[in-house]
C-alpha atoms as a PDB file:
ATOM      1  CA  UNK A   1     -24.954  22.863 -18.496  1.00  0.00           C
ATOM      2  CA  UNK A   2     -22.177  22.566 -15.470  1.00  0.00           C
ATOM      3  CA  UNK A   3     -24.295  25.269 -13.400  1.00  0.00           C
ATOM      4  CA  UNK A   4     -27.569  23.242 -14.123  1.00  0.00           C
ATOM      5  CA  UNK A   5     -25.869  20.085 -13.224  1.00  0.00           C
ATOM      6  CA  UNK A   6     -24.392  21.529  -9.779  1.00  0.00           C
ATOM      7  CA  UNK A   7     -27.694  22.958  -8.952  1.00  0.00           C
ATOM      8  CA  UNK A   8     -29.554  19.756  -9.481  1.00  0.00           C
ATOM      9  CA  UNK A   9     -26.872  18.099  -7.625  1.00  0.00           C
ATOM     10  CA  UNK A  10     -27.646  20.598  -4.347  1.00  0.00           C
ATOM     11  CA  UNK A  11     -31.078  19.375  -4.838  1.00  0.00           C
ATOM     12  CA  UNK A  12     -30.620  16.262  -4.259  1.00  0.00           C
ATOM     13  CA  UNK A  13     -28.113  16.497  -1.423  1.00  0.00           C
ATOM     14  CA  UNK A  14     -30.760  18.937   0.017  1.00  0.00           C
ATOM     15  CA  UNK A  15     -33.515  16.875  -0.181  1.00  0.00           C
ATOM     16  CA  UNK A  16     -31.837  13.862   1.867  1.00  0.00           C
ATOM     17  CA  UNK A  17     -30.956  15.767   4.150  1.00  0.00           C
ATOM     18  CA  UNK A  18     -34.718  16.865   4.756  1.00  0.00           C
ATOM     19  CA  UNK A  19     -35.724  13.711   4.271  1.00  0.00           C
ATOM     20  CA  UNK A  20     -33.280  12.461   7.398  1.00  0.00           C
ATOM     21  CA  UNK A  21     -34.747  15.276   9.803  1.00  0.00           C
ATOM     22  CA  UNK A  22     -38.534  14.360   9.212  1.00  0.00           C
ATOM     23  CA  UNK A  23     -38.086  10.668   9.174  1.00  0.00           C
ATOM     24  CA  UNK A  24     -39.207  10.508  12.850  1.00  0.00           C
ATOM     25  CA  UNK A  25     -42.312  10.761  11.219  1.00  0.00           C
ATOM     26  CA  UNK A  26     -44.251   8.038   8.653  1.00  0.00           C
ATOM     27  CA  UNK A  27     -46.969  11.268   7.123  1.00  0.00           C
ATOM     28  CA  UNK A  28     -44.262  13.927   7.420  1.00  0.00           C
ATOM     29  CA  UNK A  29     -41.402  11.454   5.692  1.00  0.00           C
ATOM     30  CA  UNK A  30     -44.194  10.805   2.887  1.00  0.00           C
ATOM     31  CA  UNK A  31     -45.150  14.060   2.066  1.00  0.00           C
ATOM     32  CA  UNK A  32     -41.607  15.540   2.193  1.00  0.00           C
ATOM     33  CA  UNK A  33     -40.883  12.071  -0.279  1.00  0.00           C
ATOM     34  CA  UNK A  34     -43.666  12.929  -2.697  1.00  0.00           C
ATOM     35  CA  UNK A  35     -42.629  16.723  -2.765  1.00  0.00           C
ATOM     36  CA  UNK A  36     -39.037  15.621  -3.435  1.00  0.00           C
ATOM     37  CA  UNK A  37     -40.150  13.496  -6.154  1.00  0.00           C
ATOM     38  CA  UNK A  38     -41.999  16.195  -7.801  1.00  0.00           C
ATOM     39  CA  UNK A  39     -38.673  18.679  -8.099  1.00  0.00           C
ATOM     40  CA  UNK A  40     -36.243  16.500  -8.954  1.00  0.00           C
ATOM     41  CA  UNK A  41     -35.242  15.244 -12.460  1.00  0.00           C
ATOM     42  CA  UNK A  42     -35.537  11.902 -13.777  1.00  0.00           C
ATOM     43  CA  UNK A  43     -31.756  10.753 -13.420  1.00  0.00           C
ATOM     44  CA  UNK A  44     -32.264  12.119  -9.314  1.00  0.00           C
ATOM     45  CA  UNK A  45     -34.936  10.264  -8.852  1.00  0.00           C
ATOM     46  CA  UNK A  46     -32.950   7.287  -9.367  1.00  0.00           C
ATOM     47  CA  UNK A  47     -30.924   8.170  -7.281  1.00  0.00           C
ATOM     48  CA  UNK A  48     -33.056   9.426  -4.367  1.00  0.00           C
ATOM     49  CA  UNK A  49     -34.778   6.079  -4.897  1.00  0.00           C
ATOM     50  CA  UNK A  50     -31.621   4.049  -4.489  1.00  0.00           C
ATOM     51  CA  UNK A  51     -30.300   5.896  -1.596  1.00  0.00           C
ATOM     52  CA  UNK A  52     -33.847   5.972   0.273  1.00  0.00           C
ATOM     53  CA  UNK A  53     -34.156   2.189   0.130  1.00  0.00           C
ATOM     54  CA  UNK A  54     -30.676   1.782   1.148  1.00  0.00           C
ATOM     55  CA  UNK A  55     -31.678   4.275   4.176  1.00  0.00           C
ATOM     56  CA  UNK A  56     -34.801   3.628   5.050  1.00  0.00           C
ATOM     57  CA  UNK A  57     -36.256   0.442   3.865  1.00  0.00           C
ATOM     58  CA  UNK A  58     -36.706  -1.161   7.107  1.00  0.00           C
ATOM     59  CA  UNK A  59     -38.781   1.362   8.413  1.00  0.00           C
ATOM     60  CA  UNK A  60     -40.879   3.017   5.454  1.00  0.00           C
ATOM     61  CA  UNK A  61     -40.985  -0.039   2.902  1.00  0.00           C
ATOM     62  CA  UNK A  62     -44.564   0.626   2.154  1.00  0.00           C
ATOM     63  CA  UNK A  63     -44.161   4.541   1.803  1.00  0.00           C
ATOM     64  CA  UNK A  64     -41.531   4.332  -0.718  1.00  0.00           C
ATOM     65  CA  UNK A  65     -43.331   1.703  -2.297  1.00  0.00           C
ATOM     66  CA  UNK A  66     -46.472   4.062  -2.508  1.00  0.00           C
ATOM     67  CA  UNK A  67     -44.610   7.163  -3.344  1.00  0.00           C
ATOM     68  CA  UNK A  68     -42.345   5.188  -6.233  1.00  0.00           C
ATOM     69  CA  UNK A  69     -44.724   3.499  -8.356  1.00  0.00           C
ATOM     70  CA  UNK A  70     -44.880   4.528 -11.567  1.00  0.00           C
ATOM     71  CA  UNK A  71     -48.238   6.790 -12.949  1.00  0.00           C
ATOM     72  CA  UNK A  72     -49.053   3.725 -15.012  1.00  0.00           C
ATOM     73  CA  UNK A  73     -48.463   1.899 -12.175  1.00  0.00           C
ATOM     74  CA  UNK A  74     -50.550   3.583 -10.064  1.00  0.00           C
ATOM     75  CA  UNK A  75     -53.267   3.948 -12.263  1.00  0.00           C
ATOM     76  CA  UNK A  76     -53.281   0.415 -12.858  1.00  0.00           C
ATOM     77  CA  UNK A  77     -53.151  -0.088  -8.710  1.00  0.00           C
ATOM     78  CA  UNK A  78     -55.986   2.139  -8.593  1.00  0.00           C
ATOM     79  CA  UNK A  79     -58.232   0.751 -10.738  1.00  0.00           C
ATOM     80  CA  UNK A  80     -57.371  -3.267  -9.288  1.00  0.00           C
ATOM     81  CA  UNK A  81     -57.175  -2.538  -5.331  1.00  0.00           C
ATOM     82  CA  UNK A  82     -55.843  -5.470  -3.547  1.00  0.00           C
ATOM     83  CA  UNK A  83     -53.443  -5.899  -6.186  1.00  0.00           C
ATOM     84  CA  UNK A  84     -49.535  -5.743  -5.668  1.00  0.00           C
ATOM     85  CA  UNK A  85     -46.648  -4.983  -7.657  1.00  0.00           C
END
């Protein structure tokens, strides 16, 4: 369970660092996001989300919005357009 935690821990460290390097970019930083999202666990994504709004909520509110929602949420957004959380 240690080697799994370190490894996920990596992951995330790895991932912000990526994250840091393409956000020059608004379709590069959202892809990379979305990607991140996918690989990490639940308790990381916390975490990535915390740190990335910390980081870059100036200049990518309405990426991280996007790429945070929920699937419910989404769904819901997708069905309602116009509509904001």
């Amino acid at each position: 369970m240690a080697t799994f935690l370190k490894k996920t821990g990596r992951m995330l460290r790895y991932v912000k660092k990526i994250l840091v390097k393409v956000s020059f970019d608004a379709a590069l930083f959202k892809k990379e996001l979305q990607k991140a999202i996918r690989l990490l666990v639940d308790d990381e994504v916390k975490k990535l989300k915390k740190w990335c709004y910390r980081k870059f909520g100036g200049q990518y509110d309405q990426v991280l919005e996007e790429c945070f929602v929920l699937p419910s949420q989404q769904s819901f957004l997708q069905q309602n357009p116009g509509t904001h959380q």
